[in-house]
C-alpha atoms as a PDB file:
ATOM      1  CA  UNK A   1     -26.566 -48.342 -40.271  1.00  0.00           C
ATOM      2  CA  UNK A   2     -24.259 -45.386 -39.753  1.00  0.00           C
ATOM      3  CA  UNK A   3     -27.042 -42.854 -40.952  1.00  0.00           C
ATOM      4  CA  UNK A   4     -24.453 -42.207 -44.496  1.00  0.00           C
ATOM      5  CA  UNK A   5     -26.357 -42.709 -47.926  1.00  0.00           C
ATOM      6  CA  UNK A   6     -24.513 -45.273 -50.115  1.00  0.00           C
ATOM      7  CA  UNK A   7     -23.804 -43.667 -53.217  1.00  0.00           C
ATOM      8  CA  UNK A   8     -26.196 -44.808 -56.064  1.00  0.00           C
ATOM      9  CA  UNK A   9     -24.955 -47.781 -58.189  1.00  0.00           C
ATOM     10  CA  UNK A  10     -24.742 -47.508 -61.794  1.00  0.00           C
ATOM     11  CA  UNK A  11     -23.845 -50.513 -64.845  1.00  0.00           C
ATOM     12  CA  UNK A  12     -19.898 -48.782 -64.564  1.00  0.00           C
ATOM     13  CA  UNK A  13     -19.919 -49.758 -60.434  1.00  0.00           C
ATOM     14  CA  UNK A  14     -17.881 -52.813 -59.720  1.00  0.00           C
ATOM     15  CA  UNK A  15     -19.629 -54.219 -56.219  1.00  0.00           C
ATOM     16  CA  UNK A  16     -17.920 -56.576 -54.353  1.00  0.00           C
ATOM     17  CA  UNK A  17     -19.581 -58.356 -50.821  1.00  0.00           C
ATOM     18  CA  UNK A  18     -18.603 -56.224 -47.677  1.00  0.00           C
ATOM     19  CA  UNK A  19     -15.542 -57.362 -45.206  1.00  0.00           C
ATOM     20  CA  UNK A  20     -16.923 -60.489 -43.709  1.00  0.00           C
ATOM     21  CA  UNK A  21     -20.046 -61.049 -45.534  1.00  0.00           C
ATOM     22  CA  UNK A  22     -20.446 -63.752 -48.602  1.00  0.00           C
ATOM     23  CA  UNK A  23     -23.039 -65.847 -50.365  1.00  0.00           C
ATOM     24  CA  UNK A  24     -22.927 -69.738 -49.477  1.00  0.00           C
ATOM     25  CA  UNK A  25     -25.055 -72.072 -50.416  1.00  0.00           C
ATOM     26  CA  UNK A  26     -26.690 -74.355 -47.736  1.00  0.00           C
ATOM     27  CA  UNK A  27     -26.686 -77.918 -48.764  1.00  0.00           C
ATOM     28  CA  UNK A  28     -29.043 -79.350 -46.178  1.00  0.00           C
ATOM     29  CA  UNK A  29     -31.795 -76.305 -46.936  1.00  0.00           C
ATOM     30  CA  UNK A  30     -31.276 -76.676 -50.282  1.00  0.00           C
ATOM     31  CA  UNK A  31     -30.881 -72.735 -50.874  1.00  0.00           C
ATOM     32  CA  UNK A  32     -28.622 -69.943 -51.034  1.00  0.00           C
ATOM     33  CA  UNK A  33     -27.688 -67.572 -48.070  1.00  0.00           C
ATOM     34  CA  UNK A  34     -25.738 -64.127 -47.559  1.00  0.00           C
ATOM     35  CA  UNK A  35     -23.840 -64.449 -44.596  1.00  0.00           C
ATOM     36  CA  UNK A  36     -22.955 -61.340 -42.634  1.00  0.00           C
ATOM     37  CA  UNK A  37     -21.605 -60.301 -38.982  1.00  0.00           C
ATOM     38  CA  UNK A  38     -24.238 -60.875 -36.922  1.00  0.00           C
ATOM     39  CA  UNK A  39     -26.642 -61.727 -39.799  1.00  0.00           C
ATOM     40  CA  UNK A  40     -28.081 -63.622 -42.445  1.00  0.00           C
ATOM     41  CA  UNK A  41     -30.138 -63.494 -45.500  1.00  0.00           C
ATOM     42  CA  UNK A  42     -31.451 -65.910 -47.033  1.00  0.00           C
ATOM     43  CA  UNK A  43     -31.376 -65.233 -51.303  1.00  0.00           C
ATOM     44  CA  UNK A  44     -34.050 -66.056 -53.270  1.00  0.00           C
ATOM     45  CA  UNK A  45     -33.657 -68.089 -56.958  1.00  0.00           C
ATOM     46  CA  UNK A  46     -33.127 -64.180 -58.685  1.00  0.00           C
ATOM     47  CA  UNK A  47     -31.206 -62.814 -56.125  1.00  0.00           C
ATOM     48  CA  UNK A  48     -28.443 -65.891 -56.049  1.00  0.00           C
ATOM     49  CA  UNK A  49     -27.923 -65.789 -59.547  1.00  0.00           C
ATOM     50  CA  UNK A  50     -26.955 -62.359 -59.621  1.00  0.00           C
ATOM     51  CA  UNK A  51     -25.153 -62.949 -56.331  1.00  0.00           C
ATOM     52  CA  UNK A  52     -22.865 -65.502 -58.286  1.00  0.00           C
ATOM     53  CA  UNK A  53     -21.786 -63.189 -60.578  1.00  0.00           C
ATOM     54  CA  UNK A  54     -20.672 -60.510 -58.053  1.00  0.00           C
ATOM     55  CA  UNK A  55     -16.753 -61.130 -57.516  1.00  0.00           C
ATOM     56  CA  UNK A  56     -15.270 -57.616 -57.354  1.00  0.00           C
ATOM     57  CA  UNK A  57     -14.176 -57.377 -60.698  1.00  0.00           C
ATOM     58  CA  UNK A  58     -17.414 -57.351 -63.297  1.00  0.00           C
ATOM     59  CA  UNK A  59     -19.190 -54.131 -63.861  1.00  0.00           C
ATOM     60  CA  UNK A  60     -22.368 -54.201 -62.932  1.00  0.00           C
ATOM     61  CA  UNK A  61     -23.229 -53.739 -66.656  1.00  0.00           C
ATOM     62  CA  UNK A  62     -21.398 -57.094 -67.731  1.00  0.00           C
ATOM     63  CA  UNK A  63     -23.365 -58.981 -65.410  1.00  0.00           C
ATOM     64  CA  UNK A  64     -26.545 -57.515 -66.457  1.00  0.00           C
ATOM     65  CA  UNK A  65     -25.154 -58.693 -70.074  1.00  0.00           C
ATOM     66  CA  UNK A  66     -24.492 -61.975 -68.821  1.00  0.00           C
ATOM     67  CA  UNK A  67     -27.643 -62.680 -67.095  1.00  0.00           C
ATOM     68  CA  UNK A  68     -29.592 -61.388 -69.780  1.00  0.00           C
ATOM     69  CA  UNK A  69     -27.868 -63.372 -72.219  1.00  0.00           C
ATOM     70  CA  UNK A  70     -28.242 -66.571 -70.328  1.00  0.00           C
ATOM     71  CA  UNK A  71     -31.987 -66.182 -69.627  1.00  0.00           C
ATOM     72  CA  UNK A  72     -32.921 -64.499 -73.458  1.00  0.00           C
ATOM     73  CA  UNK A  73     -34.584 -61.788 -71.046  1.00  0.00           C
ATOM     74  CA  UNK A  74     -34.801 -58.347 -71.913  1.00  0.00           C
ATOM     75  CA  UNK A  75     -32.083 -56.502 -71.057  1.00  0.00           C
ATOM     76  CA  UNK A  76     -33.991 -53.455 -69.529  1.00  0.00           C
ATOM     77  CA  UNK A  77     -36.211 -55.977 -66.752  1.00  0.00           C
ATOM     78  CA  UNK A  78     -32.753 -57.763 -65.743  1.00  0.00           C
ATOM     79  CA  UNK A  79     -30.983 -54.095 -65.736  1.00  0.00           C
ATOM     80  CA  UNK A  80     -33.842 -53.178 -63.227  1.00  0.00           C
ATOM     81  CA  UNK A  81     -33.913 -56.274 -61.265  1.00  0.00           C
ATOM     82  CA  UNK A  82     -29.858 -55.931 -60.955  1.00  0.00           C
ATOM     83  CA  UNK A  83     -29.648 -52.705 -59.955  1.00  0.00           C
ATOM     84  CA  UNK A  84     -32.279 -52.419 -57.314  1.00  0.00           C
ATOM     85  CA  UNK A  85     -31.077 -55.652 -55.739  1.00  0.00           C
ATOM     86  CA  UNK A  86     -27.290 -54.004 -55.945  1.00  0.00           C
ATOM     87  CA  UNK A  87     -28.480 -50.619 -54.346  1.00  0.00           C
ATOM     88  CA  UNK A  88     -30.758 -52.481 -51.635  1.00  0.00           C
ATOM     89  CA  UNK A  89     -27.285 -54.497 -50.376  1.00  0.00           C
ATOM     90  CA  UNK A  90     -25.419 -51.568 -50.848  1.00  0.00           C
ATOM     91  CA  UNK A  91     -27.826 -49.759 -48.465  1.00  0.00           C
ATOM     92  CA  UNK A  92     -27.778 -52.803 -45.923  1.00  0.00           C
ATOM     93  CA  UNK A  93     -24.023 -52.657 -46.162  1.00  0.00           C
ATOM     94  CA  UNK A  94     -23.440 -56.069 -47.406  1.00  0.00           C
ATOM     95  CA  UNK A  95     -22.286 -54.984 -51.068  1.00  0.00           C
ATOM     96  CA  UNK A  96     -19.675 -51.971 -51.407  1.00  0.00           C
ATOM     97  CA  UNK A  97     -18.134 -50.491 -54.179  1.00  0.00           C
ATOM     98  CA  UNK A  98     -15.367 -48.400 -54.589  1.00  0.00           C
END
């Protein structure tokens, strides 16, 4: 990493995935990757449903709405789960938001 903190992510940030770097789905493993320069990752069930959602448009917020919505979760656990997720990328430089 460059040694630069990524500024926290809120419900109002808008992430989309980094210059090179998207989520594909691996039909042979039967599972979800994020595929990065030089990298991979693979996403776990929670993680690629988030990961779906993230398309440079939504707020944060509206997919913590959706999600929570389409699970009848609480909407404070999925907030948490969203936004921890959203910072860890943002810190591994594979989701940015302007």
């Amino acid at each position: 990493m460059n040694g630069v903190t990524p500024t926290p992510l809120t419900e109002a940030s808008v992430p989309r995935f980094a210059r090179g770097t998207r989520l594909q789905y691996d039909r042979v493993r039967e599972t979800w990757f994020i595929q990065a320069p030089e990298r991979a990752f693979q996403a776990d069930a929670v993680a690629a449903e988030i990961l779906q959602l993230v398309d440079g448009t939504r707020a944060l917020g509206t997919i913590i709405d959706q999600l929570s919505e389409k699970f009848s979760a609480p909407r404070d656990i999925i907030a948490r789960d969203v936004l921890a997720l959203a910072q860890d990328l943002s810190a591994r430089q594979v989701l940015v938001s302007p």
